[in-house]
PDB file of N, CA and C in Angstrom:
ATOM      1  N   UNK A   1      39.562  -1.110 -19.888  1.00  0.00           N
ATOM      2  CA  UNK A   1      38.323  -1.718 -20.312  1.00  0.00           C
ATOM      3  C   UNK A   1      37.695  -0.821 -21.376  1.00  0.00           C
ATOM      4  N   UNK A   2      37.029  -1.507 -22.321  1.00  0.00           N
ATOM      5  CA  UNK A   2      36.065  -0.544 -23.694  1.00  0.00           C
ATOM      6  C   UNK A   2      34.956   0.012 -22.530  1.00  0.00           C
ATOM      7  N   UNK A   3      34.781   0.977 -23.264  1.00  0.00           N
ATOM      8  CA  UNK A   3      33.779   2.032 -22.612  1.00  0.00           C
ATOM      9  C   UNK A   3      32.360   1.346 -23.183  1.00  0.00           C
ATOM     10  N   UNK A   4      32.551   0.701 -24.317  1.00  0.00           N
ATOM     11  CA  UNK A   4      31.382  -0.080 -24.852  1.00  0.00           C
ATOM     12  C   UNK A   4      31.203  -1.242 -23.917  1.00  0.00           C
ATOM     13  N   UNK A   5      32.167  -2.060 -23.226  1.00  0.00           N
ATOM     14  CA  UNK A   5      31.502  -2.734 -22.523  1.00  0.00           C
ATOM     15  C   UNK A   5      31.086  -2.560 -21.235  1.00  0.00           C
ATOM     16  N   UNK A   6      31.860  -1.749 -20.551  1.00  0.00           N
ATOM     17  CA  UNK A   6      31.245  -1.031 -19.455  1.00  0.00           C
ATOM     18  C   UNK A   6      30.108  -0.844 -19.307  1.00  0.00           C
ATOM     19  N   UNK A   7      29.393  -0.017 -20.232  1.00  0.00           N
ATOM     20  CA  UNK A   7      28.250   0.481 -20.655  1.00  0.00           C
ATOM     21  C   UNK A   7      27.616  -0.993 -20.639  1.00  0.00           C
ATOM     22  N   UNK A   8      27.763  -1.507 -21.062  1.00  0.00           N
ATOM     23  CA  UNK A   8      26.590  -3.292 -21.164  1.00  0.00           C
ATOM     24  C   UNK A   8      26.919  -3.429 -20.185  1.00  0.00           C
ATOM     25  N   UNK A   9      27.653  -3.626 -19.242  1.00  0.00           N
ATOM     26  CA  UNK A   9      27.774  -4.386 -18.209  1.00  0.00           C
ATOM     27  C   UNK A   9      27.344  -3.720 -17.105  1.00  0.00           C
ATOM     28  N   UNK A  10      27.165  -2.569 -17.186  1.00  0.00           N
ATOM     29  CA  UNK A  10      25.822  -1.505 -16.453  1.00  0.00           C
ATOM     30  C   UNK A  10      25.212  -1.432 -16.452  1.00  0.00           C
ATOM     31  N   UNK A  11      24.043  -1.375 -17.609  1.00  0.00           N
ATOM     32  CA  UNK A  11      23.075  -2.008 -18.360  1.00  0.00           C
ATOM     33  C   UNK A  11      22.658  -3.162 -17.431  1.00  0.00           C
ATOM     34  N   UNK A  12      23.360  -4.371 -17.252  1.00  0.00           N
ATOM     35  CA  UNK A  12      22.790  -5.275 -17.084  1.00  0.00           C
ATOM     36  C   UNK A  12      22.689  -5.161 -15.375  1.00  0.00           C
ATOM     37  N   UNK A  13      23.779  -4.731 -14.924  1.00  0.00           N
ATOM     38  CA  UNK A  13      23.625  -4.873 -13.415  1.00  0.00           C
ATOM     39  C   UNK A  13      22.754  -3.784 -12.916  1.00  0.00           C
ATOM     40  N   UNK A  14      22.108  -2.694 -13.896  1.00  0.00           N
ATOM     41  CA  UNK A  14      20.893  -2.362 -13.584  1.00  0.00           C
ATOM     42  C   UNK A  14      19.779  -2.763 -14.133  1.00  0.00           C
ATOM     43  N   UNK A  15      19.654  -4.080 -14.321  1.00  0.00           N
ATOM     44  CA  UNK A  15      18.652  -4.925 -14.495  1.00  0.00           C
ATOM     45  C   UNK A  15      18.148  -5.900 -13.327  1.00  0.00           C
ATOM     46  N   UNK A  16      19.184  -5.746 -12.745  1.00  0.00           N
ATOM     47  CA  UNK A  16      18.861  -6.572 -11.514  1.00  0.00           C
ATOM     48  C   UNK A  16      18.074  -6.122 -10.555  1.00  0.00           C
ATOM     49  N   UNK A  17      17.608  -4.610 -10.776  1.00  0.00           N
ATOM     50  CA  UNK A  17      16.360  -4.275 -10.188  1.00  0.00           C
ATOM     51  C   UNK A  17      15.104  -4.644 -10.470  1.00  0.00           C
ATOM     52  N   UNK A  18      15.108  -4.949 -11.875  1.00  0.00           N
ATOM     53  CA  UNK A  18      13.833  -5.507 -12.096  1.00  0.00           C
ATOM     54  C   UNK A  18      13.726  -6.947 -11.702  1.00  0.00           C
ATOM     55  N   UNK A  19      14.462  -7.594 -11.748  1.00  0.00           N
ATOM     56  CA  UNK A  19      14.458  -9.547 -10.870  1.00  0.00           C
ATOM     57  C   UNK A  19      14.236  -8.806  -9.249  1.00  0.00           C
ATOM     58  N   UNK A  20      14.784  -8.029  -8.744  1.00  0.00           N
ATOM     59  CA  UNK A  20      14.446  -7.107  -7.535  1.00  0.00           C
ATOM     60  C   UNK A  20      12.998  -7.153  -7.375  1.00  0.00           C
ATOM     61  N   UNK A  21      12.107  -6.613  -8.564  1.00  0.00           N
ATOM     62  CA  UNK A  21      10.778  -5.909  -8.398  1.00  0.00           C
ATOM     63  C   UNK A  21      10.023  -7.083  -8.365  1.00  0.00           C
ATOM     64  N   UNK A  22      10.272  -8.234  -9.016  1.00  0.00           N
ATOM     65  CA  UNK A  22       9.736  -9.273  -9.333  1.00  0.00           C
ATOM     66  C   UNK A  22       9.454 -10.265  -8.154  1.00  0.00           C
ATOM     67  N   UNK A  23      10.773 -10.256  -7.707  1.00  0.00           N
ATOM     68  CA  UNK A  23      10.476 -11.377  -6.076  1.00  0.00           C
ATOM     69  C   UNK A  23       9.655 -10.242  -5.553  1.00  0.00           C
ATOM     70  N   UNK A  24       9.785  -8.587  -5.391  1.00  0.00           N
ATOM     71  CA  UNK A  24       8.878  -8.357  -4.177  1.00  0.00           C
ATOM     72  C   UNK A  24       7.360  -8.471  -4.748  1.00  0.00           C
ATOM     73  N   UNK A  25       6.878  -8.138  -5.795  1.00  0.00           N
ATOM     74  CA  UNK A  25       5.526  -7.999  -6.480  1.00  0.00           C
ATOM     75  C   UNK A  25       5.005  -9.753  -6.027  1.00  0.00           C
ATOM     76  N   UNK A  26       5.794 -10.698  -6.006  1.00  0.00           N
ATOM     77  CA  UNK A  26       5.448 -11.858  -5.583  1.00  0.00           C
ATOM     78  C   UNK A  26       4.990 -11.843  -4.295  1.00  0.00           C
ATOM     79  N   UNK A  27       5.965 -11.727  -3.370  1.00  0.00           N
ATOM     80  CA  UNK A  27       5.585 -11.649  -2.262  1.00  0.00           C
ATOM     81  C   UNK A  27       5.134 -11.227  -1.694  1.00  0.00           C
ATOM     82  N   UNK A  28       4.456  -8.980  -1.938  1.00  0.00           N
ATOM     83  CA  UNK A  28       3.435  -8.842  -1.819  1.00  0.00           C
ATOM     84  C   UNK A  28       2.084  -9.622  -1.779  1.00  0.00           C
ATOM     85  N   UNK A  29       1.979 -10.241  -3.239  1.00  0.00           N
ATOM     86  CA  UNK A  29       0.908 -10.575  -3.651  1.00  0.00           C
ATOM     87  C   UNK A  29       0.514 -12.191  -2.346  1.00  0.00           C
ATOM     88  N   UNK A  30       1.632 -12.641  -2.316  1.00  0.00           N
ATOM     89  CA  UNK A  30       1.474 -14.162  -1.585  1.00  0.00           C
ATOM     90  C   UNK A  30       1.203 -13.753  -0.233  1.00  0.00           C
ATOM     91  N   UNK A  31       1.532 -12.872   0.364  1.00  0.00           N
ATOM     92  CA  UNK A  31       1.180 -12.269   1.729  1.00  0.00           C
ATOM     93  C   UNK A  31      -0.068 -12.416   1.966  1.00  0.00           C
ATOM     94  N   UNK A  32      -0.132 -11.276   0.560  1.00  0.00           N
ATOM     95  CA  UNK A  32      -1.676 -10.826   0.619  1.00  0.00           C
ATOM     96  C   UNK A  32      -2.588 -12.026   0.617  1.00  0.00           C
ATOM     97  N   UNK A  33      -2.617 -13.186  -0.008  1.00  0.00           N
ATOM     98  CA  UNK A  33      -3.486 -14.085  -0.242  1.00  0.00           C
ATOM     99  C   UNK A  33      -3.436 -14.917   0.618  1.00  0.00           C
ATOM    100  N   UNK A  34      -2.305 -14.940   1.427  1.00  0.00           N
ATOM    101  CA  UNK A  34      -2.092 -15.921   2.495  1.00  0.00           C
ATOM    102  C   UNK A  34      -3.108 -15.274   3.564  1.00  0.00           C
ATOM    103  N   UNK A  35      -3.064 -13.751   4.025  1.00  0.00           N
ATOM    104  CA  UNK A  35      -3.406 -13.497   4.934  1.00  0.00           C
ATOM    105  C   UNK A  35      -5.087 -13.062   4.788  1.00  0.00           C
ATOM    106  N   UNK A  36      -5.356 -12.799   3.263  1.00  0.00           N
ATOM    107  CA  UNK A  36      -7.003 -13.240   2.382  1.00  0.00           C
ATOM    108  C   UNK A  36      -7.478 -14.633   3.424  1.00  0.00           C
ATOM    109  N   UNK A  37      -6.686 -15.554   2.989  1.00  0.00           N
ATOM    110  CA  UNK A  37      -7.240 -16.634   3.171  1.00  0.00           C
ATOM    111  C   UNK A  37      -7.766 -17.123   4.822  1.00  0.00           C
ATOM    112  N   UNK A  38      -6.640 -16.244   5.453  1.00  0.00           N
ATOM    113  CA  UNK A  38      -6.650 -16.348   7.055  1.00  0.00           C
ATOM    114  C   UNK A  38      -8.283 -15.850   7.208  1.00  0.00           C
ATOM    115  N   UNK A  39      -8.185 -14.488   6.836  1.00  0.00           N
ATOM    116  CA  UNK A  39      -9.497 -13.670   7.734  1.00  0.00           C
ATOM    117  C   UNK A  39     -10.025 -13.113   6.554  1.00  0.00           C
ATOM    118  N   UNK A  40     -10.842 -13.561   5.786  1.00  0.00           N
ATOM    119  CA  UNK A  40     -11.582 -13.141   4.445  1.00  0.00           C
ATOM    120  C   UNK A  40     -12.295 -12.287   5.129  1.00  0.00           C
ATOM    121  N   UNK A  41     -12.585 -11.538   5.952  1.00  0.00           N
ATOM    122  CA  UNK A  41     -13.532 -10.293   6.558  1.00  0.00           C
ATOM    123  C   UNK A  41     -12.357  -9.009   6.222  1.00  0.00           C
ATOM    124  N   UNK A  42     -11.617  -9.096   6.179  1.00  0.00           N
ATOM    125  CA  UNK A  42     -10.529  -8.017   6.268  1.00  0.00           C
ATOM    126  C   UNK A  42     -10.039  -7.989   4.843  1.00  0.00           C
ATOM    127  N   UNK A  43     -10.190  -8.888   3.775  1.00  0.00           N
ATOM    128  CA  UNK A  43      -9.367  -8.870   2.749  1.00  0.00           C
ATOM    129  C   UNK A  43      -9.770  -7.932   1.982  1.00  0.00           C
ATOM    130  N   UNK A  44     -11.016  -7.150   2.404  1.00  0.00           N
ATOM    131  CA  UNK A  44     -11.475  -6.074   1.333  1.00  0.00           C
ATOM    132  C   UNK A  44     -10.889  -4.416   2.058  1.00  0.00           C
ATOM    133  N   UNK A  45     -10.700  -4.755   3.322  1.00  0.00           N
ATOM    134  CA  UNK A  45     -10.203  -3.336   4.136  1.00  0.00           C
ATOM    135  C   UNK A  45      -8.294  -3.395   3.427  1.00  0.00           C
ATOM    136  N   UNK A  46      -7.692  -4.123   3.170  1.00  0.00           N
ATOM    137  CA  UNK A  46      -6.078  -4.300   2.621  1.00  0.00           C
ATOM    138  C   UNK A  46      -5.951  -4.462   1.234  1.00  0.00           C
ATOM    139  N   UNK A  47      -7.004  -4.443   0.622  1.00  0.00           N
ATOM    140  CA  UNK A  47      -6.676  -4.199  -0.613  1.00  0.00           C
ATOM    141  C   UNK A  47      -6.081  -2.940  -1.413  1.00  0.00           C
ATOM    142  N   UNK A  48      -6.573  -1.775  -1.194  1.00  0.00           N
ATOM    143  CA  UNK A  48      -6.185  -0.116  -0.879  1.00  0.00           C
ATOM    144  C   UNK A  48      -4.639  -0.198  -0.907  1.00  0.00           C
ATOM    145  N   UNK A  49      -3.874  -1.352   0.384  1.00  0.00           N
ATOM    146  CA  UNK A  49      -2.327  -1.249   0.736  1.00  0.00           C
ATOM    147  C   UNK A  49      -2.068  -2.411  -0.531  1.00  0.00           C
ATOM    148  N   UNK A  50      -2.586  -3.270  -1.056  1.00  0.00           N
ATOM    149  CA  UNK A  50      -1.848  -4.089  -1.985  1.00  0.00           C
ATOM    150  C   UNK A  50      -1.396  -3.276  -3.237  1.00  0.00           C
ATOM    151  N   UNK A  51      -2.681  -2.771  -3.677  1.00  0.00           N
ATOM    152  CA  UNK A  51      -2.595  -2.309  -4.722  1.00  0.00           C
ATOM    153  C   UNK A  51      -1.325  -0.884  -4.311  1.00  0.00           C
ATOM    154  N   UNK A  52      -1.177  -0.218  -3.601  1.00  0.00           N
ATOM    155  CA  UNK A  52      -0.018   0.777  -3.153  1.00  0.00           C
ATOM    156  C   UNK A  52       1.335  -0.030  -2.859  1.00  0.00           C
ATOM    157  N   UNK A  53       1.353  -0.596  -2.336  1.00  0.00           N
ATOM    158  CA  UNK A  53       2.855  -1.893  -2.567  1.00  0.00           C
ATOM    159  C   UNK A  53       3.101  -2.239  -3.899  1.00  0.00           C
ATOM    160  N   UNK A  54       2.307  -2.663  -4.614  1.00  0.00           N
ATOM    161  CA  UNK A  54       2.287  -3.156  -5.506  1.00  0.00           C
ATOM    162  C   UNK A  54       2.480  -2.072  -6.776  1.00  0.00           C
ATOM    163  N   UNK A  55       2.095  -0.776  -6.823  1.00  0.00           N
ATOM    164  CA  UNK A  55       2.302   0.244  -7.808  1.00  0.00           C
ATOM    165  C   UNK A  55       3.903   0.686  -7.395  1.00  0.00           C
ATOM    166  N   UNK A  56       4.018   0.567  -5.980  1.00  0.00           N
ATOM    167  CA  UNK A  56       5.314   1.203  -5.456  1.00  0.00           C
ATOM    168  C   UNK A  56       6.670   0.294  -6.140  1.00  0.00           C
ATOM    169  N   UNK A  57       6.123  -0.683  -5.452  1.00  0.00           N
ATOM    170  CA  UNK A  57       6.993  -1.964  -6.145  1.00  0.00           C
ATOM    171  C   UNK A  57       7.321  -2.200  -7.796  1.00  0.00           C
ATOM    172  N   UNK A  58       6.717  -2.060  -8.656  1.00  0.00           N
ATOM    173  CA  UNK A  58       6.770  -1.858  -9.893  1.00  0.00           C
ATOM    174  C   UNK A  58       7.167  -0.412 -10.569  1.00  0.00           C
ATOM    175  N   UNK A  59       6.938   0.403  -9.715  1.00  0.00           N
ATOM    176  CA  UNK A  59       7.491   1.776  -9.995  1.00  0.00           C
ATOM    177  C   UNK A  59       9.439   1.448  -9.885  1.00  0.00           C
ATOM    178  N   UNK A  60       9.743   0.725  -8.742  1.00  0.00           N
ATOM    179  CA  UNK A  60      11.397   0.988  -8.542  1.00  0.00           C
ATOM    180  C   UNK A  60      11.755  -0.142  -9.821  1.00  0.00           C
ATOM    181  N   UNK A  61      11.091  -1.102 -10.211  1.00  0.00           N
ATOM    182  CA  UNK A  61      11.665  -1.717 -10.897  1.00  0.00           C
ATOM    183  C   UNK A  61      11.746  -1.292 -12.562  1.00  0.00           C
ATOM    184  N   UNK A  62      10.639  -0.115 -13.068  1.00  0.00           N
ATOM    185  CA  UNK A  62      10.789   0.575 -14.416  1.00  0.00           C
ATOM    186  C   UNK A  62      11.454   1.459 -14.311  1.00  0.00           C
ATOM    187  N   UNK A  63      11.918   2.005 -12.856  1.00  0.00           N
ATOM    188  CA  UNK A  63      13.059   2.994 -12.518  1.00  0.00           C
ATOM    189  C   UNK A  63      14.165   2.216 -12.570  1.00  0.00           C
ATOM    190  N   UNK A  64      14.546   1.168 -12.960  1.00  0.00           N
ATOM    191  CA  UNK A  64      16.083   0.457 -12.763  1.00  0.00           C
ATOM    192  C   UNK A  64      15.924   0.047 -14.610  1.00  0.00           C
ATOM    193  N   UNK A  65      14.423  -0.285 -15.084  1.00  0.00           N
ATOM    194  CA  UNK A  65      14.886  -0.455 -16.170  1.00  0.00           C
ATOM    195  C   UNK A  65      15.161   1.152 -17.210  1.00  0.00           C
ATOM    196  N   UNK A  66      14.468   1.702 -16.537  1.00  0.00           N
ATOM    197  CA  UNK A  66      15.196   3.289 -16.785  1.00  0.00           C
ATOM    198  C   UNK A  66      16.618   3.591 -17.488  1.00  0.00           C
ATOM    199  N   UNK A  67      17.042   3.583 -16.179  1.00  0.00           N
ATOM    200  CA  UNK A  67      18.546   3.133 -15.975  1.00  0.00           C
ATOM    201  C   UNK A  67      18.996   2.510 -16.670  1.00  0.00           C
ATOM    202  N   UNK A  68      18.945   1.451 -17.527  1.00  0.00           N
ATOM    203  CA  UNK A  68      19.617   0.668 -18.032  1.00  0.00           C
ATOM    204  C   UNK A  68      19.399   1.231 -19.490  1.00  0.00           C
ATOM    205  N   UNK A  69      18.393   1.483 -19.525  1.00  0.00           N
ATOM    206  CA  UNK A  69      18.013   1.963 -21.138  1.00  0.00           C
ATOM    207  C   UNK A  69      18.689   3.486 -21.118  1.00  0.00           C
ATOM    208  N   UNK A  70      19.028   4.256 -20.531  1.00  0.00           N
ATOM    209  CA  UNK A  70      19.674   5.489 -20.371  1.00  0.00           C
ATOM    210  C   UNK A  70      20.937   4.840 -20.171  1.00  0.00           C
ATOM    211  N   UNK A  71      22.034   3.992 -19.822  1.00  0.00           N
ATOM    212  CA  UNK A  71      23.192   3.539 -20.432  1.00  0.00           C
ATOM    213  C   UNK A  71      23.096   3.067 -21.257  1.00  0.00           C
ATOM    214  N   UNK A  72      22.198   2.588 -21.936  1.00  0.00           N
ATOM    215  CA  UNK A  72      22.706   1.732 -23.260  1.00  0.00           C
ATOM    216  C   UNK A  72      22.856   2.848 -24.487  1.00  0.00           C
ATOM    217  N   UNK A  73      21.716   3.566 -24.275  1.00  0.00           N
ATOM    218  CA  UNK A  73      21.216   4.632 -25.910  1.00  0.00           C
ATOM    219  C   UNK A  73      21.470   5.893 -25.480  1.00  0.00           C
ATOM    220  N   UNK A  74      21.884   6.468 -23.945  1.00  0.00           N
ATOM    221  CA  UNK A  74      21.886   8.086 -24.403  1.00  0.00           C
ATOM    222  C   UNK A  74      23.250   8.738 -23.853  1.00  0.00           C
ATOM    223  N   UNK A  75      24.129   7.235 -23.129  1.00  0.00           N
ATOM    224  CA  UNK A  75      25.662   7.940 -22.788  1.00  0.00           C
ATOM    225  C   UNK A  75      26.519   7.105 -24.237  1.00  0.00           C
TER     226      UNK A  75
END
């Protein structure tokens, strides 16, 4: 196999962390609003954990696009 395509094709299958980050940042968020909607007395005590899921969650997914941009331009 070309070492050039390897390299893309690494690239891309470390992209699949970010479609990764994407369903969870969703489903954080839909939790959250689902369970807002349940007991609006509490939705201001869980906000603190959304926003920490939610930085966490987006952190692994610029760490995969990391990755991909470090195979494409620096091997």
């Amino acid at each position: 196999m070309d070492p050039t395509a390897a390299k893309y094709i690494g690239a891309g299958l470390a992209c699949l962390g970010m479609a990764g980050a994407a369903v969870g940042v969703g489903n954080i968020f839909g939790s959250y609003l689902s369970s807002a909607l349940r007991n609006p007395s509490a939705a201001q005590g869980q906000f603190g954990n959304l926003i920490f899921g939610f930085a966490v969650t987006e952190a692994l997914g610029i760490f995969s696009l990391l990755v991909a941009l470090l195979l494409l331009f620096a091997l």
